[in-house]
Protein backbone atom coordinates (compact mmCIF):
# COMPACT_ATOMS: atom_id res chain seq x y z
CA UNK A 1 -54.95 52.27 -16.20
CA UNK A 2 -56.78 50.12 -13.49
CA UNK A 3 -56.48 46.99 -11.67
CA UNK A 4 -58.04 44.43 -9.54
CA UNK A 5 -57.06 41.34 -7.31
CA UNK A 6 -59.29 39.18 -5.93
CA UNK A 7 -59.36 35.97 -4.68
CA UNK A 8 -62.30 33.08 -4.38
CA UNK A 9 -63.01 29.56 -3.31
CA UNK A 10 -64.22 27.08 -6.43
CA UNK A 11 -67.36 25.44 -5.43
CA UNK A 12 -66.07 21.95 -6.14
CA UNK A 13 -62.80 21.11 -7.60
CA UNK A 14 -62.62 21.92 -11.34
CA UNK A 15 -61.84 19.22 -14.13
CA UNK A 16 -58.73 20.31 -16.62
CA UNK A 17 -61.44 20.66 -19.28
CA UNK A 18 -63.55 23.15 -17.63
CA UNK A 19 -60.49 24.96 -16.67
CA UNK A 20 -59.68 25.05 -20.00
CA UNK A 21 -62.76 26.25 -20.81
CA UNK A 22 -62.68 28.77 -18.30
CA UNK A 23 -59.22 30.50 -19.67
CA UNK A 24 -60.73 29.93 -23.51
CA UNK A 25 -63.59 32.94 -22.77
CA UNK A 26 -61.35 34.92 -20.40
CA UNK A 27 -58.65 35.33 -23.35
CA UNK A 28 -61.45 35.81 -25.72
CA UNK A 29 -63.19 38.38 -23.37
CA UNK A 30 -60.05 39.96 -22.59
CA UNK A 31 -58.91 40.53 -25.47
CA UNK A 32 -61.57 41.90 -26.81
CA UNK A 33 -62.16 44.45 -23.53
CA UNK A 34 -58.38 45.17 -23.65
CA UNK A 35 -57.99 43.45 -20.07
CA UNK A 36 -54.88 41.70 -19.31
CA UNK A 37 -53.52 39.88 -15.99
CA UNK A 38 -53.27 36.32 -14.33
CA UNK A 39 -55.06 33.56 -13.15
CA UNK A 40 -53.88 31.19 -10.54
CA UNK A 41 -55.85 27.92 -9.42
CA UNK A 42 -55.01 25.25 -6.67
CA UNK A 43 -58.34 23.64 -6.71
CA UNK A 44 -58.81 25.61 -3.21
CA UNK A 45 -58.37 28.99 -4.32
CA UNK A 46 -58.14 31.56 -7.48
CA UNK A 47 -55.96 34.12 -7.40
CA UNK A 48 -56.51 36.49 -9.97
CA UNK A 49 -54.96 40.38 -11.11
CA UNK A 50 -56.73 42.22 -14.16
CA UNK A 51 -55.86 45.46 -15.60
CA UNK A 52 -56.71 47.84 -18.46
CA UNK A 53 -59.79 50.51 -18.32
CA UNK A 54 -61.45 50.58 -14.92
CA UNK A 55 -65.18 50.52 -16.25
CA UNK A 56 -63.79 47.08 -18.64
CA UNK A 57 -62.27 45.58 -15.63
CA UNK A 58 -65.40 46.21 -13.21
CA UNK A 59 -67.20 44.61 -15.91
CA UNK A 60 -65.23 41.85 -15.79
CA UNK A 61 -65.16 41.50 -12.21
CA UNK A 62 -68.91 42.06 -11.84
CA UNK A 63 -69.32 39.10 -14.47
CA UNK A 64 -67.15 36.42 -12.75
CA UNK A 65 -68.44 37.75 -9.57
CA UNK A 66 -72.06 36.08 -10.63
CA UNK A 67 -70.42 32.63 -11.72
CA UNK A 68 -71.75 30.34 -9.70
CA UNK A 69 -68.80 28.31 -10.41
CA UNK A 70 -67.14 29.92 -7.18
CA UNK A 71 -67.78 32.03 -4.05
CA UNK A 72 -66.38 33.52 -1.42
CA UNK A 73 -65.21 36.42 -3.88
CA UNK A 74 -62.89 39.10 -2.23
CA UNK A 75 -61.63 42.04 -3.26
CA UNK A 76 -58.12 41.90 -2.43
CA UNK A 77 -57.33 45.91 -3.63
CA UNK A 78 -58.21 47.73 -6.54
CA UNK A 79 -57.42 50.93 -8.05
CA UNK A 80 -55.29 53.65 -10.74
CA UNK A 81 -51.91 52.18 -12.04
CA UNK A 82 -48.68 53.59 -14.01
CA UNK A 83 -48.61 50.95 -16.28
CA UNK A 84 -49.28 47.68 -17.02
CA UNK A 85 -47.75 45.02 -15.59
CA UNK A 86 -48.61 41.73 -17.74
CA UNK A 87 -48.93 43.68 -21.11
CA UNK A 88 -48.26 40.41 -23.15
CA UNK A 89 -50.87 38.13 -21.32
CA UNK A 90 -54.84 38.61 -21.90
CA UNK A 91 -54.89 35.38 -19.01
CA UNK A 92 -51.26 34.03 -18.32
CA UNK A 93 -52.53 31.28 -16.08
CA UNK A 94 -51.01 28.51 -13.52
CA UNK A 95 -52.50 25.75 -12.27
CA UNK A 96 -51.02 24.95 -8.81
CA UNK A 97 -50.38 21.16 -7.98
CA UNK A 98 -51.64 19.08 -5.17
CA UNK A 99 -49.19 19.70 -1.99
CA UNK A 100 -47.41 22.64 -4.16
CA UNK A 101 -48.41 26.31 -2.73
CA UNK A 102 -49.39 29.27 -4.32
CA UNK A 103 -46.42 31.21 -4.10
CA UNK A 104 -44.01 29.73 -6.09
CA UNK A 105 -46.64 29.78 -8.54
CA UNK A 106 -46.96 33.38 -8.02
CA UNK A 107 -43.40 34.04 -8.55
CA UNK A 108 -42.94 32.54 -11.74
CA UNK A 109 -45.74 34.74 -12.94
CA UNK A 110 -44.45 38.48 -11.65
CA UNK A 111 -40.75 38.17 -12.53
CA UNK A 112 -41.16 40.82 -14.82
CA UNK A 113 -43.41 43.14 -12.68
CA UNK A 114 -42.33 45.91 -10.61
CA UNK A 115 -40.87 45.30 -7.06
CA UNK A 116 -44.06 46.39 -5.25
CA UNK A 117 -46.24 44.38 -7.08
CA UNK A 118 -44.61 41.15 -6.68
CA UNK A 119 -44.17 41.61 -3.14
CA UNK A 120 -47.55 42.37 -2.91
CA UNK A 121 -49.01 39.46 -4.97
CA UNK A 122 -46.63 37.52 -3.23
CA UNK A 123 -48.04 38.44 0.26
CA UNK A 124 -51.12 37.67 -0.74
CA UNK A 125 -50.11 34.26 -1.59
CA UNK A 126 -48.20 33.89 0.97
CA UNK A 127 -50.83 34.44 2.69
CA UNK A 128 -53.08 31.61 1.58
CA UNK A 129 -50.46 29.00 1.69
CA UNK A 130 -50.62 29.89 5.78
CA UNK A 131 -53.78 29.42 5.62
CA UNK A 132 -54.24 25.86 4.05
């Protein structure tokens, strides 16, 4: 098992409908690739985590890495995992509201995860919502 964080900037802020849009293919595409994780948007910044076989989620990554829908694309950490942590969700997702940070967003989303990784998903919100 394998997984990948990364976070980018949206290009220009992104209408519910294409947002929509954008979850539609990634659940379709996940599920099909065996890939599950999260998504989290505050029309500054996507946060996301994928998991499931490495090659599958390098695909992935490689794929949304072209989108011109968004840049400044960084690899946040990669790498082998125990198990997975959002087995239930091909794209559990979260749309952030104006004024509201990323990290309570981020903790709704990793209750059930292990310690580490919530602390570490955390951080990296954290992170962001220092920066903004």
């Amino acid at each position: 098992m394998y997984r990948l964080v990364y976070m980018s900037t949206p290009r220009h802020p992104l209408p519910r409908e294409e947002l929509n849009a954008i979850l539609a293919a990634a659940t379709k595409n996940n599920n099909r690739n065996g890939i599950t994780g999260i998504l989290i948007q505050d029309q500054k910044r996507f946060l996301q985590y994928l998991e499931g076989d490495e090659a599958r989620v390098e695909e992935t990554f490689a794929r949304i890495s072209m989108d011109k829908r968004h840049h400044a694309i960084f690899r946040l950490k990669s790498g082998a995992i125990i198990r997975r942590q959002f087995p239930g969700w091909s794209m559990a997702s979260k749309t952030v509201d104006h004024g509201s940070g990323l990290t309570s967003a981020v903790g709704e989303l990793v209750k059930g995860c292990d310690r580490d990784l919530a602390e570490e998903l955390l951080s990296f919100a954290a992170a962001r919502d220092r920066a903004t």
